[in-house]
PDB file of N, CA and C in Angstrom:
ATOM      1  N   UNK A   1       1.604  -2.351  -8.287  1.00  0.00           N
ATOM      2  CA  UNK A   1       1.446  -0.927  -8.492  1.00  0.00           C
ATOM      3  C   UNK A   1      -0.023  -0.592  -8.784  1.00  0.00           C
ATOM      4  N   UNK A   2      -0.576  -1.750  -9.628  1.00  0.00           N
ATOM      5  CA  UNK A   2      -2.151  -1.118  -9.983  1.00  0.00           C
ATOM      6  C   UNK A   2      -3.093  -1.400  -8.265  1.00  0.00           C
ATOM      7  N   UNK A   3      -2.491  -2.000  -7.946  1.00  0.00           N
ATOM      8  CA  UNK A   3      -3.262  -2.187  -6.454  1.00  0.00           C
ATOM      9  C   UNK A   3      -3.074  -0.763  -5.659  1.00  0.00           C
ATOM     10  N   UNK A   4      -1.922  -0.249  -5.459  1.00  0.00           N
ATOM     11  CA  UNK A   4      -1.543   0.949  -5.152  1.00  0.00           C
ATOM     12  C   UNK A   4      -2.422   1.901  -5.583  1.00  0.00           C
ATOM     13  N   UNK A   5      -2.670   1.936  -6.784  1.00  0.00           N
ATOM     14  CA  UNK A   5      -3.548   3.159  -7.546  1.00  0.00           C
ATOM     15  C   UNK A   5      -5.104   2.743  -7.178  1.00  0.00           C
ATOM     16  N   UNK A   6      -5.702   1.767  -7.091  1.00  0.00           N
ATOM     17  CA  UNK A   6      -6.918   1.666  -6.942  1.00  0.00           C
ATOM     18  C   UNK A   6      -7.198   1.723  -5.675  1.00  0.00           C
ATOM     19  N   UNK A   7      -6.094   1.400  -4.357  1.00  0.00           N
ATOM     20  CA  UNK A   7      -6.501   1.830  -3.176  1.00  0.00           C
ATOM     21  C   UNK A   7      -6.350   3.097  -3.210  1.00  0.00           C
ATOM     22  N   UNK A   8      -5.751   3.976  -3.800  1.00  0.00           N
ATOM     23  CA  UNK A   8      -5.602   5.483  -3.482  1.00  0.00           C
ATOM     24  C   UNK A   8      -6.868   6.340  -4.230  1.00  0.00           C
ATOM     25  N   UNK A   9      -7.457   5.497  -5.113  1.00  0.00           N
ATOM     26  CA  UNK A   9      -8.908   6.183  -6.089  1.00  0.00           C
ATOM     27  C   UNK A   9      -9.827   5.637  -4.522  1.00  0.00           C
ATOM     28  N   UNK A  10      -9.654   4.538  -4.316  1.00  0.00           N
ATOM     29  CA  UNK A  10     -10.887   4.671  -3.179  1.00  0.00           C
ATOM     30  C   UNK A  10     -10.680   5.509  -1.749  1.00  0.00           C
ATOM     31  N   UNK A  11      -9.357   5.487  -1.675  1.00  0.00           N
ATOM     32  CA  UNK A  11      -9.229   6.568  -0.271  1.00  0.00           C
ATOM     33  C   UNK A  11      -9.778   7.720  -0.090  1.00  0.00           C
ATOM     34  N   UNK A  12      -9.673   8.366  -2.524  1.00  0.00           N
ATOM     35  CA  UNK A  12     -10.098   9.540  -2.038  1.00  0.00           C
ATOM     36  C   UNK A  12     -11.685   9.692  -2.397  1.00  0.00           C
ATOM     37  N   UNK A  13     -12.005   8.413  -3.023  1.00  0.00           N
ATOM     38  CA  UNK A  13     -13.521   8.593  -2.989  1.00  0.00           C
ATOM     39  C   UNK A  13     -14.177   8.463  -1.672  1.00  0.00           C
ATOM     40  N   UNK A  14     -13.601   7.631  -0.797  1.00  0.00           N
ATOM     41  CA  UNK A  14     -14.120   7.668   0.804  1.00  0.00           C
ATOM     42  C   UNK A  14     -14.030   8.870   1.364  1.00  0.00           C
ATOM     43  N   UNK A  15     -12.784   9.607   0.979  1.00  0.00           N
ATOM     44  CA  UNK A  15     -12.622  10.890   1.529  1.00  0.00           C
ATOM     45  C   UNK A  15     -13.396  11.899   0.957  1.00  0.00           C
ATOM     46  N   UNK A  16     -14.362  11.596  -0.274  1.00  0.00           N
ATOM     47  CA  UNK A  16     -15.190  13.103  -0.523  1.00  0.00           C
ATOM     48  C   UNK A  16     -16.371  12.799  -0.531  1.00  0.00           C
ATOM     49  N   UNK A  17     -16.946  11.345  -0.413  1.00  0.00           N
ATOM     50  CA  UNK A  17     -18.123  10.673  -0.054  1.00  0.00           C
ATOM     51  C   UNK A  17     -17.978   9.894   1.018  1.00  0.00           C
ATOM     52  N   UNK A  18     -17.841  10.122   2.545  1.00  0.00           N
ATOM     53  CA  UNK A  18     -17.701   9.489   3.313  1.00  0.00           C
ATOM     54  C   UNK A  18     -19.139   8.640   4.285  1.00  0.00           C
ATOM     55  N   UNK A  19     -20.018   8.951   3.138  1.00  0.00           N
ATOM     56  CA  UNK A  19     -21.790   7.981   3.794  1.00  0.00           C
ATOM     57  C   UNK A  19     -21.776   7.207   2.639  1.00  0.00           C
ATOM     58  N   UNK A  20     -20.609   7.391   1.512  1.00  0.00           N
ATOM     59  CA  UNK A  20     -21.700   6.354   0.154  1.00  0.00           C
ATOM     60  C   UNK A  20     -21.182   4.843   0.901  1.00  0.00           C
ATOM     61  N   UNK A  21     -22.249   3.789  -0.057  1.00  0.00           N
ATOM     62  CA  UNK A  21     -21.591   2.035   0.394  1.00  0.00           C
ATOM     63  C   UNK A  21     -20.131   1.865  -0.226  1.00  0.00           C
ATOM     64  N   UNK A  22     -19.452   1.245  -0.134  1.00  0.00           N
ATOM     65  CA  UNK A  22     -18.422   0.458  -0.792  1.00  0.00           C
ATOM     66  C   UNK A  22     -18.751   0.128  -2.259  1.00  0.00           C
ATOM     67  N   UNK A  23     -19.847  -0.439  -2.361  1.00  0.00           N
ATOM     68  CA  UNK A  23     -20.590  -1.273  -3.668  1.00  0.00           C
ATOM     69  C   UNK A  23     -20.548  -0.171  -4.323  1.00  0.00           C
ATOM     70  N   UNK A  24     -21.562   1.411  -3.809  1.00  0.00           N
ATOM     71  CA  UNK A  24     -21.782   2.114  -4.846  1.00  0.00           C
ATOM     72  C   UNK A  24     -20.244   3.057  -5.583  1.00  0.00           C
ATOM     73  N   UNK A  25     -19.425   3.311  -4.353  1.00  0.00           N
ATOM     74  CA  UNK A  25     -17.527   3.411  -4.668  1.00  0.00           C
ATOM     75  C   UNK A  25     -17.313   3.137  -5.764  1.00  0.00           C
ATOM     76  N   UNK A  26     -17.350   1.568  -5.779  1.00  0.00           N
ATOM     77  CA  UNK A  26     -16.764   0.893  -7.014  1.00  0.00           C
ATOM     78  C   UNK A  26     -17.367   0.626  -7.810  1.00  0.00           C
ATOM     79  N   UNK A  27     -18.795   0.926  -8.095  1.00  0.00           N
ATOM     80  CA  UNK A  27     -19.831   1.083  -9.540  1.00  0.00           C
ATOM     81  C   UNK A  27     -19.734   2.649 -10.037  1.00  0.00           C
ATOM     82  N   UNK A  28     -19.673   3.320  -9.644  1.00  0.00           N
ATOM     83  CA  UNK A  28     -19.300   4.904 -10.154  1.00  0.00           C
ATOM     84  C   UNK A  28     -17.904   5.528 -10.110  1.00  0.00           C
ATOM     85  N   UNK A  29     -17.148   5.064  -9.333  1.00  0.00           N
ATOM     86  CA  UNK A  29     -15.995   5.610  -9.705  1.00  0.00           C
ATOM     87  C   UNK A  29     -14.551   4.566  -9.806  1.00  0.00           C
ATOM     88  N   UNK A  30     -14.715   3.323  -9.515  1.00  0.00           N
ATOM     89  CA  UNK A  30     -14.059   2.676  -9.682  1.00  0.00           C
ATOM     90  C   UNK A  30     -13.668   1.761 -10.938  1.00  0.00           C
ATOM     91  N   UNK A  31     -14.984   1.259 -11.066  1.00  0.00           N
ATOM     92  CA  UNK A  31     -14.816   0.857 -12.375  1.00  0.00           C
ATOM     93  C   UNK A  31     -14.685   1.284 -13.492  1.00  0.00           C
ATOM     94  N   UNK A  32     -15.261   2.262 -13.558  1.00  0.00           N
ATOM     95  CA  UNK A  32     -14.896   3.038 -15.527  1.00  0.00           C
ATOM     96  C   UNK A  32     -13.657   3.242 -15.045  1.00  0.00           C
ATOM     97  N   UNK A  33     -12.574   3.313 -14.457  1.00  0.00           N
ATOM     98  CA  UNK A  33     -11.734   3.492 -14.154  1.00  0.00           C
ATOM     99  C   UNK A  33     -10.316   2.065 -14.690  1.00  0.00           C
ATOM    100  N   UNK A  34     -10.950   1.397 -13.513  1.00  0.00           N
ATOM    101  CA  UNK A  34     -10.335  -0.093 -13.617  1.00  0.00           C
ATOM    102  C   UNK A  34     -11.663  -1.027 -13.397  1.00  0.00           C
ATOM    103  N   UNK A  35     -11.716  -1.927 -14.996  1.00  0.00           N
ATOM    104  CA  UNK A  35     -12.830  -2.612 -14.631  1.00  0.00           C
ATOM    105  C   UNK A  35     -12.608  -4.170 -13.573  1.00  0.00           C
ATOM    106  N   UNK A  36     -13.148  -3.878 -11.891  1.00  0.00           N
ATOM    107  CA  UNK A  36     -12.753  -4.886 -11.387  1.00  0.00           C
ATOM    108  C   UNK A  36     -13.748  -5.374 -10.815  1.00  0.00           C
ATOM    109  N   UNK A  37     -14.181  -6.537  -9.889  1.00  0.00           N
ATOM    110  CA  UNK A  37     -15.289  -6.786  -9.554  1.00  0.00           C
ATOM    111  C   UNK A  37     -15.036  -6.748  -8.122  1.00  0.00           C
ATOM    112  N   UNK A  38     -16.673  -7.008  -6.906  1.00  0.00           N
ATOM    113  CA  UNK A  38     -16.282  -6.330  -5.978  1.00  0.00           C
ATOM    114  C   UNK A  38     -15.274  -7.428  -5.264  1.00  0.00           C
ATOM    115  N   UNK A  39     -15.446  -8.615  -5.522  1.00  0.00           N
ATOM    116  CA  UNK A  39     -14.636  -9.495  -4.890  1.00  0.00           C
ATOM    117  C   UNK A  39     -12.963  -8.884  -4.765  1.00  0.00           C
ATOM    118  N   UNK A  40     -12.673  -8.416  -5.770  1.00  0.00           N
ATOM    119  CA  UNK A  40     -11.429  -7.779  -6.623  1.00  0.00           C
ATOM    120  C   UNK A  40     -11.258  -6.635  -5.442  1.00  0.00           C
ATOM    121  N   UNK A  41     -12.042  -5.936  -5.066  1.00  0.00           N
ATOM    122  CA  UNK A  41     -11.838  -5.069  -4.523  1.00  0.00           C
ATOM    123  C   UNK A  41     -11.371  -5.114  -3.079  1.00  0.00           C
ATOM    124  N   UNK A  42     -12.225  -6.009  -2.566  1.00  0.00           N
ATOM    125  CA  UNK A  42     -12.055  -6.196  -1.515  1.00  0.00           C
ATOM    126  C   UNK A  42     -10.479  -6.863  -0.664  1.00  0.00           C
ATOM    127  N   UNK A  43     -10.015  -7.783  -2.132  1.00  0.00           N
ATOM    128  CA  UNK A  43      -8.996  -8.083  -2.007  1.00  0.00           C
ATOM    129  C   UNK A  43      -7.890  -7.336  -1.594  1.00  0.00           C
ATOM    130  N   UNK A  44      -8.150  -6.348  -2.823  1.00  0.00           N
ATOM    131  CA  UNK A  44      -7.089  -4.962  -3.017  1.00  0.00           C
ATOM    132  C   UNK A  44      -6.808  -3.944  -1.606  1.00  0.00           C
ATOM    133  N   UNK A  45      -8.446  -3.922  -1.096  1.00  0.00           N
ATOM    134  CA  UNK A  45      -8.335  -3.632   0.210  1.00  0.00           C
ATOM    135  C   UNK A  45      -7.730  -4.103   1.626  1.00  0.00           C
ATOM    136  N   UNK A  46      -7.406  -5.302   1.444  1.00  0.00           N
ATOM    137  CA  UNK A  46      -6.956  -5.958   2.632  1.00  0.00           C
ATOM    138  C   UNK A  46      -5.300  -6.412   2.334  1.00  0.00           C
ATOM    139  N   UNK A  47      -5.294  -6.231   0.915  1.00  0.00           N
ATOM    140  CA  UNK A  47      -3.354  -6.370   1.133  1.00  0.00           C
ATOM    141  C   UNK A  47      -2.714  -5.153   1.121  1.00  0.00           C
ATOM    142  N   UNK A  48      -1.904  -5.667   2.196  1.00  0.00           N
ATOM    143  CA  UNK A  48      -0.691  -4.213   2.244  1.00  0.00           C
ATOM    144  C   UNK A  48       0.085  -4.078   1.260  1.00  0.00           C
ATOM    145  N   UNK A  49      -0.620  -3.343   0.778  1.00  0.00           N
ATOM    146  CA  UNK A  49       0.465  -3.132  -0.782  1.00  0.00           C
ATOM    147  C   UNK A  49       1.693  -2.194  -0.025  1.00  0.00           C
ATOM    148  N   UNK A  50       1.875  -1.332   0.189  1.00  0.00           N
ATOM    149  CA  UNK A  50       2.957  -1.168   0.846  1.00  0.00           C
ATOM    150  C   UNK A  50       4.328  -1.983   0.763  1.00  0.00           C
ATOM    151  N   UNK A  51       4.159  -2.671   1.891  1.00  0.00           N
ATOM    152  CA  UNK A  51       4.797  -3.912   2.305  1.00  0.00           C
ATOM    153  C   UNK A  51       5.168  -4.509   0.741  1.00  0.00           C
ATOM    154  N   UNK A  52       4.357  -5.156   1.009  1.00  0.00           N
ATOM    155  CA  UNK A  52       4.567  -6.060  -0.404  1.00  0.00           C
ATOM    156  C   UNK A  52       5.358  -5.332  -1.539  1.00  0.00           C
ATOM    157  N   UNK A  53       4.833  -3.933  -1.854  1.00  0.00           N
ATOM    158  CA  UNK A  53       6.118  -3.031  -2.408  1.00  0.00           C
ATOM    159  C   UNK A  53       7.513  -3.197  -2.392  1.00  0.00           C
ATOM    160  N   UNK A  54       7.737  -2.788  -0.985  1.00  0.00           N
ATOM    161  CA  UNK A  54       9.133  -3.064  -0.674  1.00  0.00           C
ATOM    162  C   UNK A  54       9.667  -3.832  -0.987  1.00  0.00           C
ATOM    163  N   UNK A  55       8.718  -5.316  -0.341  1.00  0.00           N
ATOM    164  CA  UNK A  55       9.856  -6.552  -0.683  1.00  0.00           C
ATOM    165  C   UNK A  55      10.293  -6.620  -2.170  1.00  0.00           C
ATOM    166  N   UNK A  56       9.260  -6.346  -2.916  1.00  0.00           N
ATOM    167  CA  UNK A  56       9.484  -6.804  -4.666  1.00  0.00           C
ATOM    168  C   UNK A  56      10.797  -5.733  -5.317  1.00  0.00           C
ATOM    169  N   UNK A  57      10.902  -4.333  -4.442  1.00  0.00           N
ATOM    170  CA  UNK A  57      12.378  -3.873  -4.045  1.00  0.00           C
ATOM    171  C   UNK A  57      13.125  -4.470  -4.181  1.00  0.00           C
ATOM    172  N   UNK A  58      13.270  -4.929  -2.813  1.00  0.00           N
ATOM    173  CA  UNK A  58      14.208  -5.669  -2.146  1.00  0.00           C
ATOM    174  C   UNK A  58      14.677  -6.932  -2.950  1.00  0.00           C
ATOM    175  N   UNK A  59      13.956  -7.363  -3.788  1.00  0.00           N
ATOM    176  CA  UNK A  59      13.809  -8.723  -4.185  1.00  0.00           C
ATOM    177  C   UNK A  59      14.677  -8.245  -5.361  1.00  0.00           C
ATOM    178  N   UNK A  60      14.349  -7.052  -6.315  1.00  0.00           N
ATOM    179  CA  UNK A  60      15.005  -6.241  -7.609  1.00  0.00           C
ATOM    180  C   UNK A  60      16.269  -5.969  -7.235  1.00  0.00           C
ATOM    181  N   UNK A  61      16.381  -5.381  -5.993  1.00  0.00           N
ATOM    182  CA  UNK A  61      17.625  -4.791  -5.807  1.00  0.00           C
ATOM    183  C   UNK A  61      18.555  -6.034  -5.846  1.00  0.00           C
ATOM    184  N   UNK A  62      18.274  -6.987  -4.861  1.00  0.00           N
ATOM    185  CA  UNK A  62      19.296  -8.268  -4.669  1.00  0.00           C
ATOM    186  C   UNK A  62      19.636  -8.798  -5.749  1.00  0.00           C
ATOM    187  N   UNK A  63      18.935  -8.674  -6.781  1.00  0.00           N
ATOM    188  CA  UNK A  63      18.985  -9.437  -7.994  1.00  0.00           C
ATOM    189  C   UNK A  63      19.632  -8.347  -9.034  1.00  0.00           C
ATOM    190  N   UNK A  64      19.425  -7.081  -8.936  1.00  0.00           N
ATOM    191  CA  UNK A  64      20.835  -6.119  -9.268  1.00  0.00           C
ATOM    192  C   UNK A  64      22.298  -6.341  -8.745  1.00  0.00           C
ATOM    193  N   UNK A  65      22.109  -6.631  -7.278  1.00  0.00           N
ATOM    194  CA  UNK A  65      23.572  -6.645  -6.854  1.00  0.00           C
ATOM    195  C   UNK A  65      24.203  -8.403  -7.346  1.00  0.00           C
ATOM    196  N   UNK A  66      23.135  -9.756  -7.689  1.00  0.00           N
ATOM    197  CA  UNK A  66      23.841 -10.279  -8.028  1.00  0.00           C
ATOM    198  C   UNK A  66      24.265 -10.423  -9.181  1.00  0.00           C
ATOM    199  N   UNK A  67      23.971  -9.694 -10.324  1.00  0.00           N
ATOM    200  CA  UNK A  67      24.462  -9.835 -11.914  1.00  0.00           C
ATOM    201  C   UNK A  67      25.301  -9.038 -11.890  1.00  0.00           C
ATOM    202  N   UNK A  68      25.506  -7.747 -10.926  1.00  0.00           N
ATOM    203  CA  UNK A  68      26.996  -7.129 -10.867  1.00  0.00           C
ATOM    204  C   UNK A  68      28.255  -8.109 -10.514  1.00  0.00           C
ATOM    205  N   UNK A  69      27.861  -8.989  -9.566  1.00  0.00           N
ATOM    206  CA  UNK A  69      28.966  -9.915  -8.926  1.00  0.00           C
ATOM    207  C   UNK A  69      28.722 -10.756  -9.833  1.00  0.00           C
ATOM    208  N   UNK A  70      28.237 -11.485 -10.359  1.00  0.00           N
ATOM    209  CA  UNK A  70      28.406 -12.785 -11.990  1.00  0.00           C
ATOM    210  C   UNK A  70      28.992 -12.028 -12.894  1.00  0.00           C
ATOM    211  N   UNK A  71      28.783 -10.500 -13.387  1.00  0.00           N
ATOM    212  CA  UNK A  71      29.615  -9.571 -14.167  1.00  0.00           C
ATOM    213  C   UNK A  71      31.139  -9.833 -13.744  1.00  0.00           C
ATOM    214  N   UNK A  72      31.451  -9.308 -12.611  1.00  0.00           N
ATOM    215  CA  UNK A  72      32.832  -9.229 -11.935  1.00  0.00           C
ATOM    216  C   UNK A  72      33.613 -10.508 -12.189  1.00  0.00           C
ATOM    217  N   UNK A  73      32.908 -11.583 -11.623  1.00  0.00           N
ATOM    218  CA  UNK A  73      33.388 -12.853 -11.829  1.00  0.00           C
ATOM    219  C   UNK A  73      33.836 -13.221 -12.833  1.00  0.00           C
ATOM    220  N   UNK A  74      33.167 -12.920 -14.351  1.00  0.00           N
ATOM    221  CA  UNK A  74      33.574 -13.166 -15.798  1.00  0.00           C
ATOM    222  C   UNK A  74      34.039 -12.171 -16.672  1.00  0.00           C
ATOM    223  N   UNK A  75      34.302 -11.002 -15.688  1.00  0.00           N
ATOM    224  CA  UNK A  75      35.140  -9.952 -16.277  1.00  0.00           C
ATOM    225  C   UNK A  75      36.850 -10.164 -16.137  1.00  0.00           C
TER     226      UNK A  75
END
């Protein structure tokens, strides 16, 4: 989720400074924010958080539907 939020602080800093560097992005508005480094960033940039969202879903949900059925079983 914090990956989520820090790609969406840089989308919209790209979107209202669209000539600044990357570097200067994440020294003025990124970091007092979330202190990360640029390596950090770059990371954040290249995974689909999205995706990866879902599955950890998907992964919650399955694991809801099986403690209902271990419930059932010992009910």
């Amino acid at each position: 989720m914090r990956y989520k939020l820090i790609k969406e602080l840089y989308q919209k800093c790209i979107a209202e400074h669209p000539h600044t560097p990357t570097t200067k992005i994440l020294e003025y508005y990124i970091i007092p924010v979330y202190p990360i480094s640029r390596t950090t960033l770059y990371e954040i940039l290249c995974t689909p958080v999205i995706t990866e969202l879902k599955a950890v879903e998907a992964a919650i949900e399955k694991q809801k539907q099986l403690k209902a059925m271990q419930q059932r079983l010992f009910d």
